[in-house]
PDB file of N, CA and C in Angstrom:
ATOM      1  N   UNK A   1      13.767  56.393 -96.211  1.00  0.00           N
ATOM      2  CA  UNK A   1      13.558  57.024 -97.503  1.00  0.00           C
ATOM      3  C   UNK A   1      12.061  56.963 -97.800  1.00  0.00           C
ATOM      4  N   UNK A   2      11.097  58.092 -98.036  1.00  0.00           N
ATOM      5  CA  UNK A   2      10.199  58.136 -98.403  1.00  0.00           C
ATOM      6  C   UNK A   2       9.971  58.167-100.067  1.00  0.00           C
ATOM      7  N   UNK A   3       8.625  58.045-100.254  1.00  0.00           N
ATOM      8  CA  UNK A   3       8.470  57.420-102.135  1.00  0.00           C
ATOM      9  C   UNK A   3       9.248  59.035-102.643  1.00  0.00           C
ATOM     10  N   UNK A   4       8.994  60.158-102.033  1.00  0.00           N
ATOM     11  CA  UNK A   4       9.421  61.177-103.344  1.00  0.00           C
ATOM     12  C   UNK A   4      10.547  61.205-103.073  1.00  0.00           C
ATOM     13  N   UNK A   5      11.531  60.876-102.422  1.00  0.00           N
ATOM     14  CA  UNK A   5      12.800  61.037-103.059  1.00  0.00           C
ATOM     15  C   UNK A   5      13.347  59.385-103.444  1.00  0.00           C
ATOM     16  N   UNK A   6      12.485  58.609-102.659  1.00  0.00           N
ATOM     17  CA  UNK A   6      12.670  57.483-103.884  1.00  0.00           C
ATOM     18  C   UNK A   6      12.817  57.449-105.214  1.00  0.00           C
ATOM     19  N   UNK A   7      11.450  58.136-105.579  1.00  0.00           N
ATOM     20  CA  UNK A   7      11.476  58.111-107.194  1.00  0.00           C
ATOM     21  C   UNK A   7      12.202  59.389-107.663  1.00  0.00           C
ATOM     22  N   UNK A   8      12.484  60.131-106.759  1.00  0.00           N
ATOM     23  CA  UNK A   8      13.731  61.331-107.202  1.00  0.00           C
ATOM     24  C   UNK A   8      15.187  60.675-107.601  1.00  0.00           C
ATOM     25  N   UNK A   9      15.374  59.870-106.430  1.00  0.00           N
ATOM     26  CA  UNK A   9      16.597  59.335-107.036  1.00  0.00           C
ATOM     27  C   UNK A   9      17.232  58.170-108.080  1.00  0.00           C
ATOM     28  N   UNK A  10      15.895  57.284-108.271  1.00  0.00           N
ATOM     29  CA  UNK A  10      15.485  56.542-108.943  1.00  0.00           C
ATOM     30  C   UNK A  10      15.338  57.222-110.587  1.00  0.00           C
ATOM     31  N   UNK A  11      14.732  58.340-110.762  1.00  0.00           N
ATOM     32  CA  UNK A  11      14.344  58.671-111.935  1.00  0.00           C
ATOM     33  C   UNK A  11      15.585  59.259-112.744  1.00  0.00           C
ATOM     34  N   UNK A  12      16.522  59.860-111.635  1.00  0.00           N
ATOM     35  CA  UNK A  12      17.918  60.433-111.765  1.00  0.00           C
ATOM     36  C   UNK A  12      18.957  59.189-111.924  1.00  0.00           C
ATOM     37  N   UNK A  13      19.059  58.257-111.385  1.00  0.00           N
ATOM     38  CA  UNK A  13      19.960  57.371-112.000  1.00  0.00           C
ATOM     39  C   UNK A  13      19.835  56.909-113.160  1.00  0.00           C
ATOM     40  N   UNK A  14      18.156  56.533-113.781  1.00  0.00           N
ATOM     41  CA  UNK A  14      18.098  55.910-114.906  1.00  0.00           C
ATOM     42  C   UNK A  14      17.653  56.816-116.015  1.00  0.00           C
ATOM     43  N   UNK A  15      17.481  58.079-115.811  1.00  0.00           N
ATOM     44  CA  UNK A  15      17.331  59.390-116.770  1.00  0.00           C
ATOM     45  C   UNK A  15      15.686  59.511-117.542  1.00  0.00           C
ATOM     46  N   UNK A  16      15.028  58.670-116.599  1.00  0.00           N
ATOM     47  CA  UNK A  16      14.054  59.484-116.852  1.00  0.00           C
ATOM     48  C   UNK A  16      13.180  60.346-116.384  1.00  0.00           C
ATOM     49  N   UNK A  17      11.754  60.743-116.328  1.00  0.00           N
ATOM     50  CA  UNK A  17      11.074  62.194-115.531  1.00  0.00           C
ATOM     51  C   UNK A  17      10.835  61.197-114.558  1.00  0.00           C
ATOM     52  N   UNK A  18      10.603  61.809-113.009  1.00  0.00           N
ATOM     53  CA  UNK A  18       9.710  61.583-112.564  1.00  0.00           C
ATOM     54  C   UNK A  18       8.291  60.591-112.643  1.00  0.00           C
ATOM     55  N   UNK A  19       7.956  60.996-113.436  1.00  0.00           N
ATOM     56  CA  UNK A  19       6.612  61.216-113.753  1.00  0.00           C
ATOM     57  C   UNK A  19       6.559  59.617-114.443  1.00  0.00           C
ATOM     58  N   UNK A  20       7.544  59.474-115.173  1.00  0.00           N
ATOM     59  CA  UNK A  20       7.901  57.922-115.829  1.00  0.00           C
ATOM     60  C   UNK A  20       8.053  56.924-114.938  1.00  0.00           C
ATOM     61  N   UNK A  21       8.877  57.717-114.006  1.00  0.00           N
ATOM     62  CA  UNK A  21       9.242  56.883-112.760  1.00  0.00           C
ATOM     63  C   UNK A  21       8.446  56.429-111.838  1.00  0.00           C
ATOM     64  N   UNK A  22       7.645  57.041-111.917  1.00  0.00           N
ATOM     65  CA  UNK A  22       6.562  56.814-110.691  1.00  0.00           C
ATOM     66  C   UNK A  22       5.622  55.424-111.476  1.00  0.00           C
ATOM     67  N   UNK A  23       5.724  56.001-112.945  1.00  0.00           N
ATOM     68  CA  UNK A  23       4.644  55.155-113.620  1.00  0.00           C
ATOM     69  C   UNK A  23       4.951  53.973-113.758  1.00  0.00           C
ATOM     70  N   UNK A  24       6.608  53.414-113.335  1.00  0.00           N
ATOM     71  CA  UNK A  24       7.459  52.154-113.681  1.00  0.00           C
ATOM     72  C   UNK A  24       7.459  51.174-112.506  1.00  0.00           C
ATOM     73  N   UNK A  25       7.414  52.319-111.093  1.00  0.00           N
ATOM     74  CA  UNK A  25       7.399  51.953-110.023  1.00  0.00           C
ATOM     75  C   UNK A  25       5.829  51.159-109.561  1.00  0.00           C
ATOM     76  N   UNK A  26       4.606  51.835-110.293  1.00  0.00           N
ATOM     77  CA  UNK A  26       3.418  51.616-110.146  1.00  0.00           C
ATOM     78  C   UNK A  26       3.111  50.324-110.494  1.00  0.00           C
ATOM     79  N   UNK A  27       3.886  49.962-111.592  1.00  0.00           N
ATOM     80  CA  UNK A  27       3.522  49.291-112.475  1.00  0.00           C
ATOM     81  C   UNK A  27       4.229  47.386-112.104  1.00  0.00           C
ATOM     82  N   UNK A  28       5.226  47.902-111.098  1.00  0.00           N
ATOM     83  CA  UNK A  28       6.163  47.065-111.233  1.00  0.00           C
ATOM     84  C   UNK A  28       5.149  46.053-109.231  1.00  0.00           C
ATOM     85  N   UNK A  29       4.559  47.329-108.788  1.00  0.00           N
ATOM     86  CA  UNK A  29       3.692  47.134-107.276  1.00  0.00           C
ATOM     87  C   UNK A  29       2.570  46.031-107.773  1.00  0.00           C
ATOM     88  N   UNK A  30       1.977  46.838-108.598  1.00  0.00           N
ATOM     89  CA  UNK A  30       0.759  46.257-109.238  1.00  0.00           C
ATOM     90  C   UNK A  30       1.157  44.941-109.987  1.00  0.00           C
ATOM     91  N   UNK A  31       1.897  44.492-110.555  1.00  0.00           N
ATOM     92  CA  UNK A  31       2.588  42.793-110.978  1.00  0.00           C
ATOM     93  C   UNK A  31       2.877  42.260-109.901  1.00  0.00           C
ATOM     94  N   UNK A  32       3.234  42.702-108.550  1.00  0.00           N
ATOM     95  CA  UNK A  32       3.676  41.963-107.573  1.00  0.00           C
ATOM     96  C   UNK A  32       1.809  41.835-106.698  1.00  0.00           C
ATOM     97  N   UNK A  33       1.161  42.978-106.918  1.00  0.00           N
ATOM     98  CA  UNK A  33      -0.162  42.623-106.665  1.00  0.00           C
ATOM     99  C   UNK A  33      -0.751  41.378-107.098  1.00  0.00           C
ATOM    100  N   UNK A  34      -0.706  41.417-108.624  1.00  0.00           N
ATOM    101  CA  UNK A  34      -1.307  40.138-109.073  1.00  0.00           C
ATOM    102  C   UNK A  34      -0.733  38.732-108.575  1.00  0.00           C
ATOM    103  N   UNK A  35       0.692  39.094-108.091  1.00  0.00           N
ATOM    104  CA  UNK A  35       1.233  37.621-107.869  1.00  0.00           C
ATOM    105  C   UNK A  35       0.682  37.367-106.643  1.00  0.00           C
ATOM    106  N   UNK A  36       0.671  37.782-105.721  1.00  0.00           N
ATOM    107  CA  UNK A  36       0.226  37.618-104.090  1.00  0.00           C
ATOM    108  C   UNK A  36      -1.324  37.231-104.298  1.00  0.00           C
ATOM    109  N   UNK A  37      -2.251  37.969-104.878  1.00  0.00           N
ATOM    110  CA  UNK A  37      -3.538  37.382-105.113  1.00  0.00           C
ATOM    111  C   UNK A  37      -3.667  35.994-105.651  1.00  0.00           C
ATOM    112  N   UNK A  38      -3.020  35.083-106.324  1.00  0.00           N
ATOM    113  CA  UNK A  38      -2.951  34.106-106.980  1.00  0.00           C
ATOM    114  C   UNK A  38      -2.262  33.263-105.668  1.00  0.00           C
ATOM    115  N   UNK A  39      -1.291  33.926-104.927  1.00  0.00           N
ATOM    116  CA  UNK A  39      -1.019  33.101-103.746  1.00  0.00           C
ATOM    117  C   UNK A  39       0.299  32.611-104.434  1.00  0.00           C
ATOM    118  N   UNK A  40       1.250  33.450-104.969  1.00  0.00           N
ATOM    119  CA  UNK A  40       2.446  33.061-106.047  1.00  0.00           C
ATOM    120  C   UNK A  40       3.968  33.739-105.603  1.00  0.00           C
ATOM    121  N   UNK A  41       4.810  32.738-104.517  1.00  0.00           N
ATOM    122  CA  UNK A  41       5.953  34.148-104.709  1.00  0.00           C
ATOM    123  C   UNK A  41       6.151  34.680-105.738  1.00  0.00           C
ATOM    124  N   UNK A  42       6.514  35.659-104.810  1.00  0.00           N
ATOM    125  CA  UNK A  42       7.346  36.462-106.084  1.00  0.00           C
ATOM    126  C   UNK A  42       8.739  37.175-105.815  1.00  0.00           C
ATOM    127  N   UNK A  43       9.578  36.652-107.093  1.00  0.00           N
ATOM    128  CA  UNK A  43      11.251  36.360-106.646  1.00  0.00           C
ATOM    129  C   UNK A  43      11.819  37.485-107.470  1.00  0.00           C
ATOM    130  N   UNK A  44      12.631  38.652-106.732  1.00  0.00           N
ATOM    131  CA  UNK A  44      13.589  39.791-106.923  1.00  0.00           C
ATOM    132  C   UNK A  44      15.125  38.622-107.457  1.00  0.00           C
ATOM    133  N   UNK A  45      15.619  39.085-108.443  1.00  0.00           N
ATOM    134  CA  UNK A  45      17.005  38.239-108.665  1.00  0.00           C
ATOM    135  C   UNK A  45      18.154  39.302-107.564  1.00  0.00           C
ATOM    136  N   UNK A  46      18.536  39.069-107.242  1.00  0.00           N
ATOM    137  CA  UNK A  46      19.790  39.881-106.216  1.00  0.00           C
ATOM    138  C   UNK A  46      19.382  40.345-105.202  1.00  0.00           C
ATOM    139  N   UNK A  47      17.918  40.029-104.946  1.00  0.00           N
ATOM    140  CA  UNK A  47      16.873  40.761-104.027  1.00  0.00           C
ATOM    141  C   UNK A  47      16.935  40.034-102.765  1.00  0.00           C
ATOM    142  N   UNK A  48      15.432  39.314-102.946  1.00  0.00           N
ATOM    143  CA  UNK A  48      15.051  37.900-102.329  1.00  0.00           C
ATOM    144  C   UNK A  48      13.521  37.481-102.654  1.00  0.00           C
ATOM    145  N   UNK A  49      13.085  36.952-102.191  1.00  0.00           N
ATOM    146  CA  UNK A  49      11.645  36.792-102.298  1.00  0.00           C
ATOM    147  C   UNK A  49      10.450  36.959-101.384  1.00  0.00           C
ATOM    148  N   UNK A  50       9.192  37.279-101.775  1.00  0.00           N
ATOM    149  CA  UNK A  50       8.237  37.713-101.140  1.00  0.00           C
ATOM    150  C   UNK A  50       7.142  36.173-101.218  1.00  0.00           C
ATOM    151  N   UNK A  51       7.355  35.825-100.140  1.00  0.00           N
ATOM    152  CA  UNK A  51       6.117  34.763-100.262  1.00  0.00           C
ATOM    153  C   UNK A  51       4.858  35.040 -99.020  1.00  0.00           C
ATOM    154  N   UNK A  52       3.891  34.323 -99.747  1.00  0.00           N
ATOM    155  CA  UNK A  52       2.686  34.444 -98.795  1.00  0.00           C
ATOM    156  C   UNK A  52       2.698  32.863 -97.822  1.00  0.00           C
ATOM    157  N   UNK A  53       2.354  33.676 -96.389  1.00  0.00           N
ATOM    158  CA  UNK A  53       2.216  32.351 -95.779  1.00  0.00           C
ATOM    159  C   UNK A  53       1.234  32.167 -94.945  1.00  0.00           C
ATOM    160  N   UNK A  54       0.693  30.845 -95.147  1.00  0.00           N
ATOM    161  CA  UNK A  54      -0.924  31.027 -93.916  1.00  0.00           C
ATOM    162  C   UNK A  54      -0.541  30.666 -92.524  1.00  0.00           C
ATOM    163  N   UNK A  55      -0.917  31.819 -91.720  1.00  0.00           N
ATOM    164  CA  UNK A  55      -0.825  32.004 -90.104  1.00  0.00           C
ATOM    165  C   UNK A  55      -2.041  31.316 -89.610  1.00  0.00           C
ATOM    166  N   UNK A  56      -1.982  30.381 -89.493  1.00  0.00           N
ATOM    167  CA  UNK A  56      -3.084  29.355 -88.544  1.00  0.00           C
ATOM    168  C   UNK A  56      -3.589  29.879 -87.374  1.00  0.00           C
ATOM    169  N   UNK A  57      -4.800  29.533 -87.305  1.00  0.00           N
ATOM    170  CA  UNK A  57      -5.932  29.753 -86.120  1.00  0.00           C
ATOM    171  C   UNK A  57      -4.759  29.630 -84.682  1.00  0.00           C
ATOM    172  N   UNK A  58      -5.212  30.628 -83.587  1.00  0.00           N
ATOM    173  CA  UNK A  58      -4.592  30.443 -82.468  1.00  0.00           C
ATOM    174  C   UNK A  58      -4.836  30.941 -81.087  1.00  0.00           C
ATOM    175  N   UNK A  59      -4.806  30.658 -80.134  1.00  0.00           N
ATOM    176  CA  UNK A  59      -5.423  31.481 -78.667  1.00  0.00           C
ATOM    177  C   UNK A  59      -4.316  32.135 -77.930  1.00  0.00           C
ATOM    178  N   UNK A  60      -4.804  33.655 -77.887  1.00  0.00           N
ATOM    179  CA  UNK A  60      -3.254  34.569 -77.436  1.00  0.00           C
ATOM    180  C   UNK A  60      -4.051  34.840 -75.853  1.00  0.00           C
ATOM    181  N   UNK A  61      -3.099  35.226 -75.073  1.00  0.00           N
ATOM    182  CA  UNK A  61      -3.642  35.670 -73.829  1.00  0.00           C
ATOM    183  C   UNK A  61      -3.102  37.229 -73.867  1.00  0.00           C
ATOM    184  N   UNK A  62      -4.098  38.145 -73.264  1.00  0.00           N
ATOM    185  CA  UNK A  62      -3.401  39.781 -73.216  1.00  0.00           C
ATOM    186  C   UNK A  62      -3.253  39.716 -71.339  1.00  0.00           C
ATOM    187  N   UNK A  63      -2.007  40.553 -71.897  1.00  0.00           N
ATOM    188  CA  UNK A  63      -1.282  39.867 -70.194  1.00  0.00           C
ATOM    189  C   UNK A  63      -1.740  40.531 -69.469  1.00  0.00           C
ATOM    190  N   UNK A  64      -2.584  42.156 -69.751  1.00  0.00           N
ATOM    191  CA  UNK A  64      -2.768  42.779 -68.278  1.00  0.00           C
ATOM    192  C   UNK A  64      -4.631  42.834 -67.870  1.00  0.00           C
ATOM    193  N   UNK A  65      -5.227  41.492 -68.891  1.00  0.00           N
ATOM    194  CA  UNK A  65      -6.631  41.098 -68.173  1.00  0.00           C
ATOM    195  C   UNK A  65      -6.360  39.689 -68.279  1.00  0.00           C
ATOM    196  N   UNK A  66      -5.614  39.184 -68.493  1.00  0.00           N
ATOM    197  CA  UNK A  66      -5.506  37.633 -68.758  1.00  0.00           C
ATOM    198  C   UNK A  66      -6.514  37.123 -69.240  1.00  0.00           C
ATOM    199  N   UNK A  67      -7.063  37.725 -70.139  1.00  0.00           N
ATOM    200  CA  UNK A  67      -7.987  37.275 -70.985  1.00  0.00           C
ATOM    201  C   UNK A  67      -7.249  36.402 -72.232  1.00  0.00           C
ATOM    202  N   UNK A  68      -8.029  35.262 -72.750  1.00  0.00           N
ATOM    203  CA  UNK A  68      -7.753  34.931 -73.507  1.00  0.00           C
ATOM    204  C   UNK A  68      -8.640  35.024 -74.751  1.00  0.00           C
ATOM    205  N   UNK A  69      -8.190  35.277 -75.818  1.00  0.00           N
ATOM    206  CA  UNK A  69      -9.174  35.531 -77.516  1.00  0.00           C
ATOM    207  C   UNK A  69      -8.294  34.508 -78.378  1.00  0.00           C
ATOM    208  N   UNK A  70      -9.360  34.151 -78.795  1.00  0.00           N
ATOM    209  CA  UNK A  70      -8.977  33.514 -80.473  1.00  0.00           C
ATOM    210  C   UNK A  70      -8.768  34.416 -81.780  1.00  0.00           C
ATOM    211  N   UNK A  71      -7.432  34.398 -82.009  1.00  0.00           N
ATOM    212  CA  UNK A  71      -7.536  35.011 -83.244  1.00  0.00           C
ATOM    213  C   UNK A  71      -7.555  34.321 -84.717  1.00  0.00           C
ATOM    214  N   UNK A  72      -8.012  35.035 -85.163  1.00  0.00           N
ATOM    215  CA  UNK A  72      -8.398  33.736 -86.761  1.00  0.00           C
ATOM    216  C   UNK A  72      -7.314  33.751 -87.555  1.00  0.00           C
ATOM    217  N   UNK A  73      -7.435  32.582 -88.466  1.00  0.00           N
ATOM    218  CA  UNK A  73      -5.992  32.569 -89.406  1.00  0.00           C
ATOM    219  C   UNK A  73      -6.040  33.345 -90.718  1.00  0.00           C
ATOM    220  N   UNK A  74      -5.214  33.861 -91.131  1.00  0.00           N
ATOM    221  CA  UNK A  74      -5.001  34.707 -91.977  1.00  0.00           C
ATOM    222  C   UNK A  74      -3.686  34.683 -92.898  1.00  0.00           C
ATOM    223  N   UNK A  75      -3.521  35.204 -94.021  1.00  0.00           N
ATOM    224  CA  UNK A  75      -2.315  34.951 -94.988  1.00  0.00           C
ATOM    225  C   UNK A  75      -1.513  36.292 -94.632  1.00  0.00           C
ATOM    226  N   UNK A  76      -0.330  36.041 -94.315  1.00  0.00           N
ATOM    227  CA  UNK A  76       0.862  37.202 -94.382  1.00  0.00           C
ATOM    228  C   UNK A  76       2.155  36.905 -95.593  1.00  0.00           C
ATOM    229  N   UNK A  77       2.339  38.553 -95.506  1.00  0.00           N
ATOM    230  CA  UNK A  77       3.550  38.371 -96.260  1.00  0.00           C
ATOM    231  C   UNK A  77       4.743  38.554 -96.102  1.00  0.00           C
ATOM    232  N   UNK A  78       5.751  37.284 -95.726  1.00  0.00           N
ATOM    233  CA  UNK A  78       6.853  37.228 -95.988  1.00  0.00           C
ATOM    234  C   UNK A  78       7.942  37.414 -96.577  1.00  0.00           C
ATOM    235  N   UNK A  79       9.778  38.140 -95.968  1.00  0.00           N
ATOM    236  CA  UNK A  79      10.227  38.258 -97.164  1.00  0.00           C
ATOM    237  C   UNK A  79      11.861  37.625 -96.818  1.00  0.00           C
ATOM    238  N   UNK A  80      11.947  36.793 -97.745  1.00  0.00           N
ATOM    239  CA  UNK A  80      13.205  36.137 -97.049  1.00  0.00           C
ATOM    240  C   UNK A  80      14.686  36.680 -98.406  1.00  0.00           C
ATOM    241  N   UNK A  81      15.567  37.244 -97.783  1.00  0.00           N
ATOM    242  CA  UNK A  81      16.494  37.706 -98.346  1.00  0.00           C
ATOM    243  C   UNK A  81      17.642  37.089 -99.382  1.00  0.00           C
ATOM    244  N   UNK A  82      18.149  37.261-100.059  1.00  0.00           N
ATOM    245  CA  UNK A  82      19.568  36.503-100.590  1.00  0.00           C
ATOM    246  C   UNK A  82      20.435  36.508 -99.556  1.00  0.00           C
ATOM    247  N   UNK A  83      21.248  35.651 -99.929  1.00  0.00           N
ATOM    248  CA  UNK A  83      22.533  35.538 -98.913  1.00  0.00           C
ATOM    249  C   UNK A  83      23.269  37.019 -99.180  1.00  0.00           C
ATOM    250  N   UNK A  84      23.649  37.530-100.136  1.00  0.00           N
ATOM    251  CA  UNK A  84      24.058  38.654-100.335  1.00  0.00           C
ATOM    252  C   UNK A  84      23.896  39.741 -99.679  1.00  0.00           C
ATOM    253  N   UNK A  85      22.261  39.877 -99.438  1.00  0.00           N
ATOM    254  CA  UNK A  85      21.317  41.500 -99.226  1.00  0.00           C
ATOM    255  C   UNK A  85      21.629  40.759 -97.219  1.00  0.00           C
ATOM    256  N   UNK A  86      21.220  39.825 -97.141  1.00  0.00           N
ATOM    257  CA  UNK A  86      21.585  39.470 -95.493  1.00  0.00           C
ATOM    258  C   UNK A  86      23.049  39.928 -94.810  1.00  0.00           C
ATOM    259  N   UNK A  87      23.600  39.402 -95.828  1.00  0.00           N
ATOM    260  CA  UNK A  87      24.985  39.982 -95.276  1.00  0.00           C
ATOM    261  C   UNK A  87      25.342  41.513 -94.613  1.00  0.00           C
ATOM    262  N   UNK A  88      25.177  41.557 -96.051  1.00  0.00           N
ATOM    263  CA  UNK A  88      25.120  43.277 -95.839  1.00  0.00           C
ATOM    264  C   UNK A  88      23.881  44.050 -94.635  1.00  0.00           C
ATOM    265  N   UNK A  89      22.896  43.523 -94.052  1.00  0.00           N
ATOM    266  CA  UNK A  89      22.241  43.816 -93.362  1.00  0.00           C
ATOM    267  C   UNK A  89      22.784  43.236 -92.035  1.00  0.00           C
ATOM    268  N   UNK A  90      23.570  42.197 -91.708  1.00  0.00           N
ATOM    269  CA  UNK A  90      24.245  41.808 -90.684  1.00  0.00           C
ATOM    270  C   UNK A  90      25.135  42.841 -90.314  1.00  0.00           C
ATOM    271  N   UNK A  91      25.835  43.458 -91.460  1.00  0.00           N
ATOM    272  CA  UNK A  91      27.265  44.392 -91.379  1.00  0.00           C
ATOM    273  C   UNK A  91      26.495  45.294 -91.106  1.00  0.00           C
ATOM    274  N   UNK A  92      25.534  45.843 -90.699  1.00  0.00           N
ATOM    275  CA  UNK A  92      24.951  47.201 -90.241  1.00  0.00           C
ATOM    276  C   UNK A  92      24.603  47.666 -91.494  1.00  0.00           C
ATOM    277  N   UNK A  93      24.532  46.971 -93.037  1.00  0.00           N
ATOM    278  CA  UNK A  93      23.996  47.645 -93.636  1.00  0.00           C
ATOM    279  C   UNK A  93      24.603  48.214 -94.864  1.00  0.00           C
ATOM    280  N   UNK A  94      26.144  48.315 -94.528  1.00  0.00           N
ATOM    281  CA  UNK A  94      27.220  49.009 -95.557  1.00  0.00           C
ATOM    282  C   UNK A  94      27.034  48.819 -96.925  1.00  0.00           C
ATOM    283  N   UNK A  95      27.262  49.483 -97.709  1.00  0.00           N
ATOM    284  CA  UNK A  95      27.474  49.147 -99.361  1.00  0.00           C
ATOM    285  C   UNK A  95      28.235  48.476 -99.712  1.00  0.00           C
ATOM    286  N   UNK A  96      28.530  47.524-100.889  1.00  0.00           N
ATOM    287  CA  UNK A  96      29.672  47.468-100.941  1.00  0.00           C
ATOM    288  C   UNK A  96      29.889  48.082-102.135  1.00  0.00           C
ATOM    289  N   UNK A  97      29.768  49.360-102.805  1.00  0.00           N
ATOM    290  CA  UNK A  97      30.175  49.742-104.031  1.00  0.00           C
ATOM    291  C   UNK A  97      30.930  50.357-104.213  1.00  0.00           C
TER     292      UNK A  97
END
């Protein structure tokens, strides 16, 4: 699913334009912005949560010069699910509605 029929179908379930929708959706990216900058999960209720985690310094080898590089450590973002949303992603995904 790409964002425009995201917020197509999004704006249609909860009755408003587009245009609102996009602005709710923006709005809702940008709060989850501020949380990740602060270094703060941030927890969906029925969802799961998005946490940041620091990937430590490490030496990879590339297999077809066998060279080895250091790559530096850096913060990623993680997202670990409810038991609920897992399930349903185990089952291939199904609804249950």
């Amino acid at each position: 699913m790409n964002n425009k029929s995201f917020i197509s179908e999004l704006s249609q379930r909860l009755g408003y334009t587009q245009e609102d929708t996009q602005k709710m959706v923006n709005t809702v990216i940008d709060s989850f912005k501020g949380g990740f900058r602060s270094e703060n999960d941030v927890w969906i209720p029925k969802f799961g949560t998005f946490e940041i985690k620091k990937r430590l310094e490490r030496v990879v080898t590339i297999p077809s010069t066998k060279k080895r590089i250091l790559v530096p450590p850096k913060l990623v973002l993680n997202f670990k699910p409810v038991a609920s949303v897992k399930e349903k992603l185990k089952g291939g995904g199904q609804a249950d509605e």
